[in-house]
N, C-alpha and C. Protein backbone atom coordinates (compact mmCIF):
# COMPACT_ATOMS: atom_id res chain seq x y z
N UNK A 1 -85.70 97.83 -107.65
CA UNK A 1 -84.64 98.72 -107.19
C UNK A 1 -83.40 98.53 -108.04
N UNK A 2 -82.74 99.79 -107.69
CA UNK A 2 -81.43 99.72 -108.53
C UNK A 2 -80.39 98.27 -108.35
N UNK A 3 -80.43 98.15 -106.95
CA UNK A 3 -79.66 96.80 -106.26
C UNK A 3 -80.07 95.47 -107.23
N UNK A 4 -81.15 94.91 -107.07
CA UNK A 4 -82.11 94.33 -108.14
C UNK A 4 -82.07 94.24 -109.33
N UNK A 5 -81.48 95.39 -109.76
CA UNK A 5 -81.40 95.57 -111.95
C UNK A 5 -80.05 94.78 -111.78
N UNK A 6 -78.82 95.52 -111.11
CA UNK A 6 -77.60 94.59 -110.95
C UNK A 6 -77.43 93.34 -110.40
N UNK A 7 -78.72 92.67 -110.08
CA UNK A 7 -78.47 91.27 -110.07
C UNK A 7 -78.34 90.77 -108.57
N UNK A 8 -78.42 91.70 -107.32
CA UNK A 8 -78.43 91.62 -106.25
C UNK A 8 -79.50 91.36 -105.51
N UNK A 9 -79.90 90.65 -104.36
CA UNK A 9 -80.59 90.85 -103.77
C UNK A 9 -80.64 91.23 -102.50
N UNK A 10 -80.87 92.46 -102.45
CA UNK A 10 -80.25 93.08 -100.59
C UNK A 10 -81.78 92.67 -100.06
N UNK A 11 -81.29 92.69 -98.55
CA UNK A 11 -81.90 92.78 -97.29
C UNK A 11 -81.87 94.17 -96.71
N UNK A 12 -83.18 94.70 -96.68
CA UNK A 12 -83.51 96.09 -96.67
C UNK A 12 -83.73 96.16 -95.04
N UNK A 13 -83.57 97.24 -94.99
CA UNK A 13 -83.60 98.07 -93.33
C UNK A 13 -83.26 97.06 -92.45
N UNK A 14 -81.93 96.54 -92.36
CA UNK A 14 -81.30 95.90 -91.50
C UNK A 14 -80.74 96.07 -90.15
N UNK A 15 -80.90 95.62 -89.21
CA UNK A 15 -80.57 96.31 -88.42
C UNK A 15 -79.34 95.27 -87.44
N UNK A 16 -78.23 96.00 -86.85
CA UNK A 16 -77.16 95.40 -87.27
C UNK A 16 -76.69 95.26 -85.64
N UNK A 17 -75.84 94.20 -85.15
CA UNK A 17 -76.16 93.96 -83.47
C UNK A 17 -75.52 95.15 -82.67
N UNK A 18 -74.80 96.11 -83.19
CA UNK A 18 -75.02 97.84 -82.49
C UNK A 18 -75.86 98.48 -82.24
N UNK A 19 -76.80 97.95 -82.99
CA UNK A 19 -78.57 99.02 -82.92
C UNK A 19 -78.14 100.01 -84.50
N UNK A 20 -77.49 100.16 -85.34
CA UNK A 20 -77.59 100.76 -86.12
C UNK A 20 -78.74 100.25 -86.93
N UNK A 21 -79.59 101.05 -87.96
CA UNK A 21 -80.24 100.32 -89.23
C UNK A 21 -79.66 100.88 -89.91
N UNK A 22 -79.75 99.91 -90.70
CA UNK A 22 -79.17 99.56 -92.64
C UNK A 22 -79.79 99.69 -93.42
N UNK A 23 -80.12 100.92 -94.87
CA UNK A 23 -81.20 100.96 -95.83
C UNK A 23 -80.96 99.51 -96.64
N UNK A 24 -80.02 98.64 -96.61
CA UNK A 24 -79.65 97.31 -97.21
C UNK A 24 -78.57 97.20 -97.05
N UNK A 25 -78.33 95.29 -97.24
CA UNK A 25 -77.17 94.81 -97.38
C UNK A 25 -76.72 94.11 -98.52
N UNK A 26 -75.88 94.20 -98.81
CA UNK A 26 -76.11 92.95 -100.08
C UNK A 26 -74.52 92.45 -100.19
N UNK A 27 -74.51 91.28 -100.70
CA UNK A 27 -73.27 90.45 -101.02
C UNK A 27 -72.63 91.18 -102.70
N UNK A 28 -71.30 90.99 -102.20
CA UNK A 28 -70.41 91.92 -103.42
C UNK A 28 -69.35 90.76 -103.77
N UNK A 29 -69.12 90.00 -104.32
CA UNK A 29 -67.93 89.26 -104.91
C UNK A 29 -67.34 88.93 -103.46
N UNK A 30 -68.39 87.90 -102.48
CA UNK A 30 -68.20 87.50 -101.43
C UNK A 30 -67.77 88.64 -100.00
N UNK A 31 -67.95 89.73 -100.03
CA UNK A 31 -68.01 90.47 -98.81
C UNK A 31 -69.83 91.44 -98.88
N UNK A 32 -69.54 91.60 -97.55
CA UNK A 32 -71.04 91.95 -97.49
C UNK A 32 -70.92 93.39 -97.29
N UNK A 33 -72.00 94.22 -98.17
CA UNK A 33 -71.92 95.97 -97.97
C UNK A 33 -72.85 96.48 -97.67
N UNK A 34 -72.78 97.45 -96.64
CA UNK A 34 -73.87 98.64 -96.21
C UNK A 34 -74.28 99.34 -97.19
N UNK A 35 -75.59 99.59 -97.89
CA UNK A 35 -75.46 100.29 -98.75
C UNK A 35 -76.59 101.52 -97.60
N UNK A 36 -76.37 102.42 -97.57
CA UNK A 36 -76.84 104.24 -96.98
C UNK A 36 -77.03 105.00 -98.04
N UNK A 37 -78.61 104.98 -98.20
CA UNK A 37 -78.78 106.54 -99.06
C UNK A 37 -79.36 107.53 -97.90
N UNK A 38 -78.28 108.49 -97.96
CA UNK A 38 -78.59 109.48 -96.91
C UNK A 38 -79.31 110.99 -97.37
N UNK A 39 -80.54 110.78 -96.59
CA UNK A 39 -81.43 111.58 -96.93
C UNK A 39 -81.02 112.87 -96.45
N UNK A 40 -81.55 114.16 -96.84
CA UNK A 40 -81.63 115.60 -96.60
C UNK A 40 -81.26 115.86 -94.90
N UNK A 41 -81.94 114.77 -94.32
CA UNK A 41 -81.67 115.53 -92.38
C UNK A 41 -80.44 114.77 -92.02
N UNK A 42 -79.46 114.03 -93.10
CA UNK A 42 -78.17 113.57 -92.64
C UNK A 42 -77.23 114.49 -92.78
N UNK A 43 -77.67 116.03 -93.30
CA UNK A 43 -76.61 116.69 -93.45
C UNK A 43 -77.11 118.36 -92.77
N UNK A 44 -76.56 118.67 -92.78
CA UNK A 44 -76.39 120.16 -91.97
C UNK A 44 -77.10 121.25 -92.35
N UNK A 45 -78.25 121.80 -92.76
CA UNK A 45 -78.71 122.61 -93.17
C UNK A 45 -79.02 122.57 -94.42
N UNK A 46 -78.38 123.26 -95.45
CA UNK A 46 -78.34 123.07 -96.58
C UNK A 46 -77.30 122.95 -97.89
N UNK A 47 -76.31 122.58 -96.33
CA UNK A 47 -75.14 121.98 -97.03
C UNK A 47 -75.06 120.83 -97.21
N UNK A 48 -73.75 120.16 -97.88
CA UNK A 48 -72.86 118.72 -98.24
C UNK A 48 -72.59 118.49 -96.59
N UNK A 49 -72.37 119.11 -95.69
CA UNK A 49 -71.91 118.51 -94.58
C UNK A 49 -72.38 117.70 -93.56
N UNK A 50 -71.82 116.87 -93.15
CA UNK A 50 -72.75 115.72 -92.10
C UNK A 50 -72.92 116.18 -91.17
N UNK A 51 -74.04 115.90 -90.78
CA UNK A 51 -74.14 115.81 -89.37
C UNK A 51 -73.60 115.03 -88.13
N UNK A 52 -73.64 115.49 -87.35
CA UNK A 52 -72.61 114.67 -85.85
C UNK A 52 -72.58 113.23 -86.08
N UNK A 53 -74.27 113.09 -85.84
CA UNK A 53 -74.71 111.71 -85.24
C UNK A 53 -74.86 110.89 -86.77
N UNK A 54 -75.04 111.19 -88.19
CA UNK A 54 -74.45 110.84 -89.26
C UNK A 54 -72.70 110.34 -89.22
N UNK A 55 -72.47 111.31 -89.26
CA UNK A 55 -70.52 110.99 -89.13
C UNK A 55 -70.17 110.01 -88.46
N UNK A 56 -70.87 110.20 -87.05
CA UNK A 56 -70.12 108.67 -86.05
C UNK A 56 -71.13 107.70 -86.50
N UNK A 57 -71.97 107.30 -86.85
CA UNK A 57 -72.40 106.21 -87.42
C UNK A 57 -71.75 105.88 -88.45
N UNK A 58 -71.47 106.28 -89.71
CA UNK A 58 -70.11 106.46 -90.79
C UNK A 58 -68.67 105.55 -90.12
N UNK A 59 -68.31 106.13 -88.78
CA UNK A 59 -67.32 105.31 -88.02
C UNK A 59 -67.74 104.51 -87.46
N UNK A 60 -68.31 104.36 -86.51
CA UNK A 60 -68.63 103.58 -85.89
C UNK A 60 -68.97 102.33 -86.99
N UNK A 61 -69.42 102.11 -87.88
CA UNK A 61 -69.84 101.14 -88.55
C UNK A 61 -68.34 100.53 -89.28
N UNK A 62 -67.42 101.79 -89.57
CA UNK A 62 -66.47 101.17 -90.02
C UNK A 62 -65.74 100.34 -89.19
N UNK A 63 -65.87 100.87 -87.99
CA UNK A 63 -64.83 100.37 -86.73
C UNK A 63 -65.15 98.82 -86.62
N UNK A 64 -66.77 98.80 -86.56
CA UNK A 64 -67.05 97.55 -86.36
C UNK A 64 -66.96 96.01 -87.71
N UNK A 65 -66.13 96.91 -88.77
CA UNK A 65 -66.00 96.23 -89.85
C UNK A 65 -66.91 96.04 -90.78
N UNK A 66 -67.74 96.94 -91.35
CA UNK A 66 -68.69 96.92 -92.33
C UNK A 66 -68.05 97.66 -93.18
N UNK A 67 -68.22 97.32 -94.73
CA UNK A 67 -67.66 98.13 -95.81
C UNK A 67 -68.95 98.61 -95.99
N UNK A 68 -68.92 100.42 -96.43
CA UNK A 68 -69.66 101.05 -96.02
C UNK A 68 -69.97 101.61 -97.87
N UNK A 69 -71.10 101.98 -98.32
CA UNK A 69 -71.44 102.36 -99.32
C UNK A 69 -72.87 103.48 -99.11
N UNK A 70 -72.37 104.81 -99.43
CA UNK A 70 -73.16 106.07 -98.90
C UNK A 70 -73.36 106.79 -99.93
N UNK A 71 -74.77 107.10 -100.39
CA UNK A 71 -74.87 107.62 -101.86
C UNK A 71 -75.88 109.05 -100.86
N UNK A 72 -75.18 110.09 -101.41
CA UNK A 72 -75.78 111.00 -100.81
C UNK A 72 -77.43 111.24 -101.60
N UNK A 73 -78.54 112.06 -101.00
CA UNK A 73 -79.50 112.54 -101.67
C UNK A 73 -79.84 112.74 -102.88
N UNK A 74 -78.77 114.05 -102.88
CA UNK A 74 -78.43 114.80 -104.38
C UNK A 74 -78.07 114.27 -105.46
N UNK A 75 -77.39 112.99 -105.42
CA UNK A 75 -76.93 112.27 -106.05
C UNK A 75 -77.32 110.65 -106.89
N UNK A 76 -78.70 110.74 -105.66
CA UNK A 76 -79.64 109.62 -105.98
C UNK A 76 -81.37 109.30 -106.68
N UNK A 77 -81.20 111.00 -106.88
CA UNK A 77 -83.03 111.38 -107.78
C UNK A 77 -82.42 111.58 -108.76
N UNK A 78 -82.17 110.32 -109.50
CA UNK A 78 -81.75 109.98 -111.17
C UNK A 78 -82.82 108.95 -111.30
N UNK A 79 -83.06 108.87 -112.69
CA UNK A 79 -83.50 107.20 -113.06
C UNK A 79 -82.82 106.31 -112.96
N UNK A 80 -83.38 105.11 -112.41
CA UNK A 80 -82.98 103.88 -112.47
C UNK A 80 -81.55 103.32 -112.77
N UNK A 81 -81.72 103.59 -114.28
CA UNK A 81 -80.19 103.44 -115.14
C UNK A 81 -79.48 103.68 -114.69
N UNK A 82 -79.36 105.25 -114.37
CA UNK A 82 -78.48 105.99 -113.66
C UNK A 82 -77.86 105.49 -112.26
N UNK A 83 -78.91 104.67 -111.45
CA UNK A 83 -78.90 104.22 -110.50
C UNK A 83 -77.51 103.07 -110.59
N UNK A 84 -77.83 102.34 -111.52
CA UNK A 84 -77.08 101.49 -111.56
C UNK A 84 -75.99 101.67 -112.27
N UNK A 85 -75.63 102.97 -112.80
CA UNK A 85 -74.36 103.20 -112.72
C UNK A 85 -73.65 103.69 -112.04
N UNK A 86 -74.07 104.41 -111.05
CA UNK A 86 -73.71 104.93 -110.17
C UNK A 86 -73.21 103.75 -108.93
N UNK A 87 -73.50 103.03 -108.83
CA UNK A 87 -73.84 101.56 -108.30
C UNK A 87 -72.33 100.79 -108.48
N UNK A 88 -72.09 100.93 -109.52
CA UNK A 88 -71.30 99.85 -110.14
C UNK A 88 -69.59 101.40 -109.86
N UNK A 89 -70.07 102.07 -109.78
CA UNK A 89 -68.62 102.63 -109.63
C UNK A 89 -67.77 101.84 -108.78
């Protein structure tokens, strides 16, 4: 995985003591990040827009103090490389 090329090792589908799951976590220069690739039914039809129960998970996770990292769909059927630049923004 992209997480992996940069030297990380996340903990995949985590699930977090709210009941949320996590596509991974991984350690960042000592804080720990949600990383969310949000697939096609996180958004509204066939738009950019979230859905309800997307959005308050988005908050709710912030509320509870998770730094949150959300790479939409559209944005994540690149190669690899790509992956990890996208990554490193």
């Amino acid at each position: 995985s992209a997480l992996r090329a940069l030297g990380h090792a996340p903990r995949e589908e985590v699930c977090t003591a709210q009941g949320y799951s996590l596509d991974a976590v991984v350690c960042v220069e000592g804080r720990t990040v949600a990383v969310e690739v949000d697939g096609p039914s996180h958004f509204v039809g066939r738009t950019q827009k979230l859905t309800g129960a997307s959005a308050l998970k988005r908050r709710q996770l912030g509320a509870f103090g998770w730094t949150l990292l959300v790479v939409p769909y559209w944005e994540w059927d690149i190669q690899q490389e790509e992956q990890c630049k996208y990554l490193q923004r």
